[in-house]
N, C-alpha and C. Protein backbone atom coordinates (compact mmCIF):
# COMPACT_ATOMS: atom_id res chain seq x y z
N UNK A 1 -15.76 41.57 -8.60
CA UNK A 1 -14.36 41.42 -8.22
C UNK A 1 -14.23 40.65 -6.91
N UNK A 2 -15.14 41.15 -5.80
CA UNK A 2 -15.23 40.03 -4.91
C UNK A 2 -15.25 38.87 -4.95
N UNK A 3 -16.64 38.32 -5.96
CA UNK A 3 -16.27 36.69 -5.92
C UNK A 3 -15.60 36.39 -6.75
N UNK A 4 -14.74 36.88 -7.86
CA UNK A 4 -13.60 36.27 -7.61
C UNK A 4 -12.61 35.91 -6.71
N UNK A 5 -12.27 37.42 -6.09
CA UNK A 5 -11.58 36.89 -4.83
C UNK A 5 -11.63 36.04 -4.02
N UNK A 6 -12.73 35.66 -3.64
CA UNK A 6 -13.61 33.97 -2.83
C UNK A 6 -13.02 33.18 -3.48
N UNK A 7 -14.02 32.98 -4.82
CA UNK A 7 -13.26 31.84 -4.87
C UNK A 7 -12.15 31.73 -5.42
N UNK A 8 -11.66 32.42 -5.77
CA UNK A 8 -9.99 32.36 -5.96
C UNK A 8 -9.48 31.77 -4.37
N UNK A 9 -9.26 32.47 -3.78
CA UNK A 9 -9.42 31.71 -2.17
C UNK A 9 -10.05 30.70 -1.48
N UNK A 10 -10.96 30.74 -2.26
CA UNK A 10 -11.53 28.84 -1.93
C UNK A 10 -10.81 27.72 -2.65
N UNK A 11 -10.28 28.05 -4.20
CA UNK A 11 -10.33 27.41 -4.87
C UNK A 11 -8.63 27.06 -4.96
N UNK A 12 -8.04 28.14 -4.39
CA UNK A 12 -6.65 27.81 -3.83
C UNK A 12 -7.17 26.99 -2.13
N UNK A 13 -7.46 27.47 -1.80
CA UNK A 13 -8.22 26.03 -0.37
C UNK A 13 -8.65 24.65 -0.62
N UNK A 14 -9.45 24.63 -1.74
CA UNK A 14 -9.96 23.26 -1.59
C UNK A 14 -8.46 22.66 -2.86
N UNK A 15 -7.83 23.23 -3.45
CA UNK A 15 -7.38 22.76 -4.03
C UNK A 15 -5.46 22.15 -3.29
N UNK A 16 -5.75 22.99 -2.14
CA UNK A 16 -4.42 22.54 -1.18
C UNK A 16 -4.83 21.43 -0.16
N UNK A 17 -6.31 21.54 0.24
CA UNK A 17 -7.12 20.31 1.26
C UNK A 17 -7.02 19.04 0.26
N UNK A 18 -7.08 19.18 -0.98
CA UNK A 18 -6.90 18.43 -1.59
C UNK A 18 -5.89 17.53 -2.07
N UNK A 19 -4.80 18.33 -2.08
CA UNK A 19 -3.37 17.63 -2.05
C UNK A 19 -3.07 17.28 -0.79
N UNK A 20 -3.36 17.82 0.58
CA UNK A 20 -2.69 17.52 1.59
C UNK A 20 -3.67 16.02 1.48
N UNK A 21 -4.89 15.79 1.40
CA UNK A 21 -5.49 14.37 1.24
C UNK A 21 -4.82 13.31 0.80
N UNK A 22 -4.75 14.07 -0.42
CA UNK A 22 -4.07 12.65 -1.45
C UNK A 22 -2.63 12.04 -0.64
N UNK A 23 -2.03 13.35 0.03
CA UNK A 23 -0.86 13.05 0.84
C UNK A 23 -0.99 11.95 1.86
N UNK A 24 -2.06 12.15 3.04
CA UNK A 24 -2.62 11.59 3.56
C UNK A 24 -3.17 10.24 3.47
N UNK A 25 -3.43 10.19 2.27
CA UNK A 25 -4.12 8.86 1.83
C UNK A 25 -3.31 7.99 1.14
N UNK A 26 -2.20 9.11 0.75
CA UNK A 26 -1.01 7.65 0.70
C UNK A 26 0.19 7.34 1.31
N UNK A 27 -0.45 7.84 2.68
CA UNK A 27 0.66 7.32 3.37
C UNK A 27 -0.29 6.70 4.12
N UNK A 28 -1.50 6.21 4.30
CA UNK A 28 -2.69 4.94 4.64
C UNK A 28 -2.09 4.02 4.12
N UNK A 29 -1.70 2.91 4.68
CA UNK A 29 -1.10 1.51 4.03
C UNK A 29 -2.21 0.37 4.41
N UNK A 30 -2.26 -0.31 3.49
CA UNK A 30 -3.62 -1.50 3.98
C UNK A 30 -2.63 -2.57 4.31
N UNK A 31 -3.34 -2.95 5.27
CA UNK A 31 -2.74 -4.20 6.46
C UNK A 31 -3.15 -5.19 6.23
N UNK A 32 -3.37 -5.54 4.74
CA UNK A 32 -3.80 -6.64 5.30
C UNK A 32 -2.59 -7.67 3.95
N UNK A 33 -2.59 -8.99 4.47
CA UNK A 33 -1.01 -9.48 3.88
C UNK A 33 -1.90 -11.24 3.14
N UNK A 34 -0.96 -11.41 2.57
CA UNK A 34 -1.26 -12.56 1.58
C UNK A 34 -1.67 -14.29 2.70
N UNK A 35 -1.31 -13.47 3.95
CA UNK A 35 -1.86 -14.60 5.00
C UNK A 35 -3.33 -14.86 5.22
N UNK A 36 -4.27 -13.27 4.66
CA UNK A 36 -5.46 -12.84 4.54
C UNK A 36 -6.65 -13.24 3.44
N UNK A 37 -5.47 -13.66 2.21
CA UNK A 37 -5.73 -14.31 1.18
C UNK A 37 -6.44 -15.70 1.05
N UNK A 38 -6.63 -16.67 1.84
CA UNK A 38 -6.36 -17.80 1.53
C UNK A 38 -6.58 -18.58 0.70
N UNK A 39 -6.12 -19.66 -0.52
CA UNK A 39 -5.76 -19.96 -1.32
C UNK A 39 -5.71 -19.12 -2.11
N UNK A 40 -5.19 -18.22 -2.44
CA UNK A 40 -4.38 -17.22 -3.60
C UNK A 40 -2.61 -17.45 -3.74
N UNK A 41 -2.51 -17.55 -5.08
CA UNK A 41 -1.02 -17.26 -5.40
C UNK A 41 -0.50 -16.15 -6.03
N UNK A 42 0.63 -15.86 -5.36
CA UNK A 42 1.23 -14.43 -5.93
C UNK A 42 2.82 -14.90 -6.58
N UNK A 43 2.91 -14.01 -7.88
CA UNK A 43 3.99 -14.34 -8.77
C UNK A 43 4.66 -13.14 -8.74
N UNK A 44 6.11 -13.07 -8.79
CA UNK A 44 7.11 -12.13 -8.91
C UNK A 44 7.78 -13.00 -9.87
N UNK A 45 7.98 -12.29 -10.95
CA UNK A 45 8.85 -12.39 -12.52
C UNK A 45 10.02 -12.54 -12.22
N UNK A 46 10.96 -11.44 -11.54
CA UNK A 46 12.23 -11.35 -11.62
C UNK A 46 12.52 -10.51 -10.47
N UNK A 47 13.30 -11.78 -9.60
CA UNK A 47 13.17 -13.01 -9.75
C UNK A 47 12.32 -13.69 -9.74
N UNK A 48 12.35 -15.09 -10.13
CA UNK A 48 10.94 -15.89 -10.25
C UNK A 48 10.24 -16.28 -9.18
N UNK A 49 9.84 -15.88 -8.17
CA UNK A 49 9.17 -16.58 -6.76
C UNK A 49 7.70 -16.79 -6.98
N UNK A 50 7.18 -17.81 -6.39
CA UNK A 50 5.79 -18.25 -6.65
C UNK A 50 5.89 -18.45 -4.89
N UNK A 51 4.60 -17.63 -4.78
CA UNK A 51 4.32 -18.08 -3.30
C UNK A 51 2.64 -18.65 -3.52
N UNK A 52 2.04 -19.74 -2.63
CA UNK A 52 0.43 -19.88 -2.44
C UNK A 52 0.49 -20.01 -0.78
N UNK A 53 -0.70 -19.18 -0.98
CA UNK A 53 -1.24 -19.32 0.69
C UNK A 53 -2.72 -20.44 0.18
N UNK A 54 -2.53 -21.33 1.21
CA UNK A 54 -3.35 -22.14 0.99
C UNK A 54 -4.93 -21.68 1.55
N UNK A 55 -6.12 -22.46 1.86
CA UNK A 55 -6.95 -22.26 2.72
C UNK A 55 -7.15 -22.47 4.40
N UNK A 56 -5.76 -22.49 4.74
CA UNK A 56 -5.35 -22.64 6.46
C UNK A 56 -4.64 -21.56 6.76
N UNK A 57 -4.30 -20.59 5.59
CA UNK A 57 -3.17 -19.35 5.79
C UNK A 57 -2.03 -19.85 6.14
N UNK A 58 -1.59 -20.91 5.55
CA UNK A 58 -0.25 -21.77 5.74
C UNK A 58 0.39 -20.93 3.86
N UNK A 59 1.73 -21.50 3.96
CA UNK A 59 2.16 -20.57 2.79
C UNK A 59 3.44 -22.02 2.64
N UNK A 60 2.92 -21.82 1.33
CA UNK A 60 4.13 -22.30 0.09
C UNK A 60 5.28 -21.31 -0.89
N UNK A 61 6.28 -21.80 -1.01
CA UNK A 61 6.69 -20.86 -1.80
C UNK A 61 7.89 -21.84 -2.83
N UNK A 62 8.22 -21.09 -4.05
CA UNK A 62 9.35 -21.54 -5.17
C UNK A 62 10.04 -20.81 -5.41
N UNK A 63 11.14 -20.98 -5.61
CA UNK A 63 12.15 -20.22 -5.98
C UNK A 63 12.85 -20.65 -6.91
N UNK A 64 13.30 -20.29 -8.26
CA UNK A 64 13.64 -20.85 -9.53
C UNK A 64 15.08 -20.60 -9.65
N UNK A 65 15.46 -19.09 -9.43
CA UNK A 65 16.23 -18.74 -9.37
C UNK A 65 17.69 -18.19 -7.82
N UNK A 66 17.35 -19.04 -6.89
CA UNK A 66 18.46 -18.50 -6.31
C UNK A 66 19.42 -19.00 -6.31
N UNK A 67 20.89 -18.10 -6.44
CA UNK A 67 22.08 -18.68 -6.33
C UNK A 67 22.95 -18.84 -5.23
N UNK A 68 22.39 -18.66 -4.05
CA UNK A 68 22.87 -19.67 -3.01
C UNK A 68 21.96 -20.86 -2.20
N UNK A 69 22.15 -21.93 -2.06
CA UNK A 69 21.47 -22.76 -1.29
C UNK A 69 21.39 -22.64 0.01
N UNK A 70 19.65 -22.82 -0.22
CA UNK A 70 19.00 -21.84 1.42
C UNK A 70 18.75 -23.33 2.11
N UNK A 71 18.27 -22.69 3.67
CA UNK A 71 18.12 -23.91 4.19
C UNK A 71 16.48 -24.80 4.02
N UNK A 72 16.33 -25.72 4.21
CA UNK A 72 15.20 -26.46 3.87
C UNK A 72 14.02 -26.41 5.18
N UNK A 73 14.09 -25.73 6.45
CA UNK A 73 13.25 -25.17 6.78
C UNK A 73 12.79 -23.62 6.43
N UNK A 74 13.21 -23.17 5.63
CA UNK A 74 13.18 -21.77 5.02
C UNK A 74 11.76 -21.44 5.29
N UNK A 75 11.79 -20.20 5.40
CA UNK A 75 10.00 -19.88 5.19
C UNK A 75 9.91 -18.52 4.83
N UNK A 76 9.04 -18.12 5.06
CA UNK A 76 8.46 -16.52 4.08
C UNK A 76 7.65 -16.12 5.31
N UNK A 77 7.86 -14.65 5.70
CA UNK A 77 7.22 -13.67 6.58
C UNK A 77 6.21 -12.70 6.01
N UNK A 78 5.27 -12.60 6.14
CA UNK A 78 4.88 -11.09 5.77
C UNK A 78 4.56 -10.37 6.78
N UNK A 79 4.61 -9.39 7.39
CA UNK A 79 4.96 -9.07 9.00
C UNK A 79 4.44 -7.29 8.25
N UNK A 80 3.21 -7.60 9.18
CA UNK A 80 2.15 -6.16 9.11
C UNK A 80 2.63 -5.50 9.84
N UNK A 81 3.39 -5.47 10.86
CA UNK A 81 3.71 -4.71 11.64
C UNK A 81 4.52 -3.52 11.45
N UNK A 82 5.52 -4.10 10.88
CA UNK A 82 6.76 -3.59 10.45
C UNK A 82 6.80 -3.64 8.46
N UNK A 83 5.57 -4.13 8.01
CA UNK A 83 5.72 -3.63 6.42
C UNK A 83 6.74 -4.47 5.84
N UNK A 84 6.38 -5.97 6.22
CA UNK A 84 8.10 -6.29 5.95
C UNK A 84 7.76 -7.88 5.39
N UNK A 85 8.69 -7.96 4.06
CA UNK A 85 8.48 -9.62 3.75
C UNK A 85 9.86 -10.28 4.35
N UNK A 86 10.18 -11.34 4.79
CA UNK A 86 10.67 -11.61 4.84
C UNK A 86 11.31 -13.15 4.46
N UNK A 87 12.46 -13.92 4.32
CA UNK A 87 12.59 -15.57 4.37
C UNK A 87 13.56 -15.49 4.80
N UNK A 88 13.07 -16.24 6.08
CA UNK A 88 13.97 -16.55 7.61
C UNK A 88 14.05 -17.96 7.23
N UNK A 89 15.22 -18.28 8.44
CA UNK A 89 15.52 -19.96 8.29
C UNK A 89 15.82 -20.02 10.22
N UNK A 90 15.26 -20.86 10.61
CA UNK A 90 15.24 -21.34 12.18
C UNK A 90 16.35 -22.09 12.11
N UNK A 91 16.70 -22.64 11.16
CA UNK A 91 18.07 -23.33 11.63
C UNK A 91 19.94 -22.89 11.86
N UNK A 92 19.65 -21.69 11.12
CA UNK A 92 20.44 -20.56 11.03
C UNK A 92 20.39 -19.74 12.07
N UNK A 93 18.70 -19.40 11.89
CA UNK A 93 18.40 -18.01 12.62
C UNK A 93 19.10 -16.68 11.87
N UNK A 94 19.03 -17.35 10.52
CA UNK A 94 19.43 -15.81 9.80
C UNK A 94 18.30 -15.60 8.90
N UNK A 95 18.11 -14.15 8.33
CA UNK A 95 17.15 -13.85 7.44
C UNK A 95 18.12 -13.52 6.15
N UNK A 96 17.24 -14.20 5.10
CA UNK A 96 18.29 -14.89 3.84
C UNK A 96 18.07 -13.43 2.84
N UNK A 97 16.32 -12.66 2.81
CA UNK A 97 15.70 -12.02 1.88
C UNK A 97 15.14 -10.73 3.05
N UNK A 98 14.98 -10.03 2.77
CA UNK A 98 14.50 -8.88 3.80
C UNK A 98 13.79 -7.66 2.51
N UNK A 99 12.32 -7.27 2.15
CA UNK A 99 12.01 -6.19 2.48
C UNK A 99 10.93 -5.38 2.57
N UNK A 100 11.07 -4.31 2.58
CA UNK A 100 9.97 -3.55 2.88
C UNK A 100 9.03 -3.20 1.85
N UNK A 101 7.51 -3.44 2.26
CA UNK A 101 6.18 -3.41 1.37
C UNK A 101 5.40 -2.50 1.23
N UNK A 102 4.95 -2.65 0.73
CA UNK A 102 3.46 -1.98 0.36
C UNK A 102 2.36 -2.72 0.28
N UNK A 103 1.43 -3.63 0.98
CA UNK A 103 0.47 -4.84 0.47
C UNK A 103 -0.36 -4.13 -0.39
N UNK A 104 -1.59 -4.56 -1.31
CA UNK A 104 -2.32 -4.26 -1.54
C UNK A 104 -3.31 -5.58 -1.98
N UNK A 105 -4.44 -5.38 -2.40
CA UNK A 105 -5.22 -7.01 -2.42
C UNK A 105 -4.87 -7.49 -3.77
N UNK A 106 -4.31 -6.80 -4.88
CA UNK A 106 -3.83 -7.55 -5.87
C UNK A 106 -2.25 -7.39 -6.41
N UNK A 107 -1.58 -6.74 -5.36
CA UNK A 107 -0.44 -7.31 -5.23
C UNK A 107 0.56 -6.64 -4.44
N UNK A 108 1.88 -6.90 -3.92
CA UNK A 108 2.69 -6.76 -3.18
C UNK A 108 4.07 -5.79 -3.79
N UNK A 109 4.66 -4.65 -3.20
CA UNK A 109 5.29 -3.76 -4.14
C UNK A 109 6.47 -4.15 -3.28
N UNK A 110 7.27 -4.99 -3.26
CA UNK A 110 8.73 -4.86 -2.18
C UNK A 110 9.88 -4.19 -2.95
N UNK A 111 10.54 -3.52 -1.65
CA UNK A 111 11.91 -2.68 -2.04
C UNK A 111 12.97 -3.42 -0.83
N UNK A 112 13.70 -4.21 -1.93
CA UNK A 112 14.85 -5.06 -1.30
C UNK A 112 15.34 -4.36 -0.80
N UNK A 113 15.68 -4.55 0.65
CA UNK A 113 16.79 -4.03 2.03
C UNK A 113 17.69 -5.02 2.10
N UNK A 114 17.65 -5.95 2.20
CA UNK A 114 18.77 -7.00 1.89
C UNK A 114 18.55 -8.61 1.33
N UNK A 115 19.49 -8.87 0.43
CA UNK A 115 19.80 -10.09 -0.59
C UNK A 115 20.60 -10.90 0.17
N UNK A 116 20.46 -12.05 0.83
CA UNK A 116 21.52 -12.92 0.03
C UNK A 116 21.45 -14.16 -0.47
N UNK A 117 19.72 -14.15 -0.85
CA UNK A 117 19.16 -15.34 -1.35
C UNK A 117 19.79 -15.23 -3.00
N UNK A 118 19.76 -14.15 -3.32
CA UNK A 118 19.98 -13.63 -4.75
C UNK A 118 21.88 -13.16 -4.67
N UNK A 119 22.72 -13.41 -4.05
CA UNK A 119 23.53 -13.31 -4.09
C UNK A 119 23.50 -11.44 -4.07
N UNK A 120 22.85 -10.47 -3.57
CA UNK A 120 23.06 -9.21 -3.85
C UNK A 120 22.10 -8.73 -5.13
N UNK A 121 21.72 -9.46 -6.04
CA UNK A 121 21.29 -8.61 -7.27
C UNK A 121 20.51 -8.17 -7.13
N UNK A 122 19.28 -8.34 -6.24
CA UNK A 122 18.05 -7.32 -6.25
C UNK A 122 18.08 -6.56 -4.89
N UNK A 123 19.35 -6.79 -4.26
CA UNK A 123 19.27 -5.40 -3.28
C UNK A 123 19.20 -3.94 -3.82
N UNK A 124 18.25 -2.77 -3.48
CA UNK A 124 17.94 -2.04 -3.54
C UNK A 124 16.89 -2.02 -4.74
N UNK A 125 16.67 -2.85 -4.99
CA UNK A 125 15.50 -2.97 -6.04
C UNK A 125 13.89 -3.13 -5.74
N UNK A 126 13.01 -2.75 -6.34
CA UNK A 126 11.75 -2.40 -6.17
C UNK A 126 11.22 -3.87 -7.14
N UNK A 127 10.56 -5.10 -6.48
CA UNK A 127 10.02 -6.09 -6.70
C UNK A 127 8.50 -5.97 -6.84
N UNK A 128 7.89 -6.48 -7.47
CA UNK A 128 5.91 -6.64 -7.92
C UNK A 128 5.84 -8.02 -7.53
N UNK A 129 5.34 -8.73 -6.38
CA UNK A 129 4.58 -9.72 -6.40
C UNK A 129 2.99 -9.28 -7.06
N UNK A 130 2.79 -10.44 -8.02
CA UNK A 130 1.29 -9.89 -8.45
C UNK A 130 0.06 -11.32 -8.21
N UNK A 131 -1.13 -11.27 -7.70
CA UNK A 131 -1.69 -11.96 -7.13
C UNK A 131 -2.29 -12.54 -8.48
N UNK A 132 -3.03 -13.81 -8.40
CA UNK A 132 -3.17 -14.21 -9.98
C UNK A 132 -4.65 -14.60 -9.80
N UNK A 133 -5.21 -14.86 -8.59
CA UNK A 133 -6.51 -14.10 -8.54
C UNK A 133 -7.13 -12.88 -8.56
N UNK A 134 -8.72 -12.70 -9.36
CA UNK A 134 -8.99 -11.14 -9.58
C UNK A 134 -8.94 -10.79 -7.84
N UNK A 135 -8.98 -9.52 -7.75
CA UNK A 135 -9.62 -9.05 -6.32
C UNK A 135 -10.71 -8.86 -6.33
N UNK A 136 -11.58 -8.72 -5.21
CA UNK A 136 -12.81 -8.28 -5.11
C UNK A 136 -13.53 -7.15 -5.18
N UNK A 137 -14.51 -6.38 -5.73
CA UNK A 137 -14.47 -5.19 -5.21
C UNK A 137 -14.27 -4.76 -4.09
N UNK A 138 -14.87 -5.50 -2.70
CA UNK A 138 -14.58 -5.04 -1.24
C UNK A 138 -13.54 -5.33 -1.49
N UNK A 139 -12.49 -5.98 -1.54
CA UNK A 139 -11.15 -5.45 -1.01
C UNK A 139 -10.97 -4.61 -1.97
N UNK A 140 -10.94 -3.63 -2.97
CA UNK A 140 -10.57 -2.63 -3.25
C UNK A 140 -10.96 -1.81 -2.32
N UNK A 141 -12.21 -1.74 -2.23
CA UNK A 141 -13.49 -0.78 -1.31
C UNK A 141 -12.34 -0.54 0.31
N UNK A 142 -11.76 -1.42 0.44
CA UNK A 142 -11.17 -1.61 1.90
C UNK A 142 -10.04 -0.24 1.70
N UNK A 143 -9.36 -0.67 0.26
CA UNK A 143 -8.06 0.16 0.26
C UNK A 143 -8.16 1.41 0.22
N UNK A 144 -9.47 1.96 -0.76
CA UNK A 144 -9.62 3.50 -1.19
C UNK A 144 -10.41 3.87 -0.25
N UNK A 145 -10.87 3.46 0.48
CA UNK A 145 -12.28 3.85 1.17
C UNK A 145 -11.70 5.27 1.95
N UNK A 146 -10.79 4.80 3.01
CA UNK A 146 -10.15 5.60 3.44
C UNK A 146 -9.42 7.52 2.88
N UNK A 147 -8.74 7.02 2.11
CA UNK A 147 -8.32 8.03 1.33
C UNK A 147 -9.66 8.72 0.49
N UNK A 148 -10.38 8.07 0.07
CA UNK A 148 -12.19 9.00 -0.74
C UNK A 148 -12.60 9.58 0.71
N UNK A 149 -12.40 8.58 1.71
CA UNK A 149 -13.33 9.43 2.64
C UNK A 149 -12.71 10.90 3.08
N UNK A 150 -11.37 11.09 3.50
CA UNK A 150 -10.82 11.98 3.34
C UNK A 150 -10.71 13.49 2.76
N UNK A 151 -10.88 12.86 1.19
CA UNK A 151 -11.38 13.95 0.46
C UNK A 151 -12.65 14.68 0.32
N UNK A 152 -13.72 13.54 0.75
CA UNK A 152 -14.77 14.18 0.74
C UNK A 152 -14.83 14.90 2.10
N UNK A 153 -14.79 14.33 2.90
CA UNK A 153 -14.42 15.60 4.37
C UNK A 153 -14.25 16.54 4.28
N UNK A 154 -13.07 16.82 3.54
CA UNK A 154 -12.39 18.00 3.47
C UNK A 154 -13.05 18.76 2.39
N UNK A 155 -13.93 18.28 1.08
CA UNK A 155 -14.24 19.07 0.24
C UNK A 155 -15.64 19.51 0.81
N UNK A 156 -16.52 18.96 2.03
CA UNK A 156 -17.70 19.06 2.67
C UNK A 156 -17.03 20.44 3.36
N UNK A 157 -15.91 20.22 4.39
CA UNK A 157 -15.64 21.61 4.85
C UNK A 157 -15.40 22.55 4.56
N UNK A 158 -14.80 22.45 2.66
CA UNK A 158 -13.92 23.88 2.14
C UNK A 158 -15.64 24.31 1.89
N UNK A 159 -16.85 23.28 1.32
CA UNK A 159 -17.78 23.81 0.88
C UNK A 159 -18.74 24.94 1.71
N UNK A 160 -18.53 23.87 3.08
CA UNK A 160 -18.96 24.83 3.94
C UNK A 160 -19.08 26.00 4.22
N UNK A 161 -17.29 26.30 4.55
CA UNK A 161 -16.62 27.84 4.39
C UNK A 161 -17.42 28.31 3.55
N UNK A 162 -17.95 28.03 2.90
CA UNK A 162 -17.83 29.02 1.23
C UNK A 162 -18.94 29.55 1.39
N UNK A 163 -19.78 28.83 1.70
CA UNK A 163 -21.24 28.96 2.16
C UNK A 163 -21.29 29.89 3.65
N UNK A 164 -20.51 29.66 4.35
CA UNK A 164 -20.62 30.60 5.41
C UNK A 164 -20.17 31.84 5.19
N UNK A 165 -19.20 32.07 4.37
CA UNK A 165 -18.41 33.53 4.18
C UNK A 165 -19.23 34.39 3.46
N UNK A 166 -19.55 33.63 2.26
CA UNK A 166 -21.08 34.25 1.02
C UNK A 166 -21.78 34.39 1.91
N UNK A 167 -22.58 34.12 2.81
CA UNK A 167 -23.41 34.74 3.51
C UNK A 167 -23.19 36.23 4.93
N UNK A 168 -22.00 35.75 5.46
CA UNK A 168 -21.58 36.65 6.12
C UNK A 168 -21.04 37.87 5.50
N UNK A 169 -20.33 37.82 3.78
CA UNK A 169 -20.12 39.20 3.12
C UNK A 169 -21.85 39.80 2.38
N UNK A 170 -22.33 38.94 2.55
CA UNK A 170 -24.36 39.40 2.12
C UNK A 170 -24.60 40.13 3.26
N UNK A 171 -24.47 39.54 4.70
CA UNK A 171 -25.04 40.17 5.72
C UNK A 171 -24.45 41.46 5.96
N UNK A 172 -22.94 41.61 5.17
CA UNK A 172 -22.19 42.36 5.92
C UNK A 172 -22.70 43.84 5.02
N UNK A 173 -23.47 43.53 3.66
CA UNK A 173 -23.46 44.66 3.04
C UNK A 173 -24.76 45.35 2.86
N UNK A 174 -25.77 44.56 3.61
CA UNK A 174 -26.86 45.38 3.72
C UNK A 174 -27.54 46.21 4.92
């Protein structure tokens, strides 16, 4: 009846160290942005945007579909700092597209904060840029690494416990 009780109590432990991880590990965002890429192109469907970062980390981009005319120094941000894509225009000094990301090495998850390249239609909408090169394993290795390492930490320490208590209820009964 005891070890059940253990591990019933371990197993509610490692199984809450475990969620608080996964918690943990996804709120780890990888930093690193399509400027990091170089020569890779990333496609978003709808709307249609084609961006390439060349091999200078200089960036191209198309736009098929917008219905207002932007200005012709236009450009595209991806801004690690703040999680943020953006297409600014210097001649304005207004930002036309605004939003917030998620990078990852094979593709980009944006949630429109503000339109008015699109006239409004994909404000509040959740966009997929998708990269059209494979990724590498290291850059996967880069993204999960973090979050695996995590878990194993934590499942090294619940193991620990377990191992220390089993021995301290052994010591305690002879």
């Amino acid at each position: 009846m005891a070890g059940r009780k253990l591990f019933g109590k371990a197993g509610l432990l490692l199984l809450t160290a475990l969620l608080l991880c996964g918690l943990l590990g996804g709120c780890y965002r990888h930093r690193k942005t399509p400027y990091d890429y170089p020569s890779s192109t990333w496609v978003c469907d709808s709307p249609k945007i084609t961006v390439r970062v060349d091999e200078k980390a200089d960036t191209m981009f198309e736009i098929s579909e917008a219905h207002a005319p932007y200005p012709e120094d236009m450009e595209i941000i991806f801004d690690t700092r703040r999680m943020q894509l953006l297409f600014h225009s210097n001649s304005d000094g207004g930002t036309w597209f605004e939003a917030d990301c998620w990078y990852l090495p094979y593709k980009i998850i944006a949630t429109v904060t503000q339109d008015e390249l699109f006239d409004g239609k994909y404000a509040g909408r959740q966009l997929v840029f998708r990269r059209t090169e494979k990724a590498s394993i290291d850059e996967y290795l880069e993204v999960f690494a973090v979050p695996a390492l995590l878990v194993l930490a934590v499942g090294l320490l619940v193991i620990g416990w377990i191992v220390r208590h089993k021995h301290k209820k052994a010591a305690d009964h002879t």
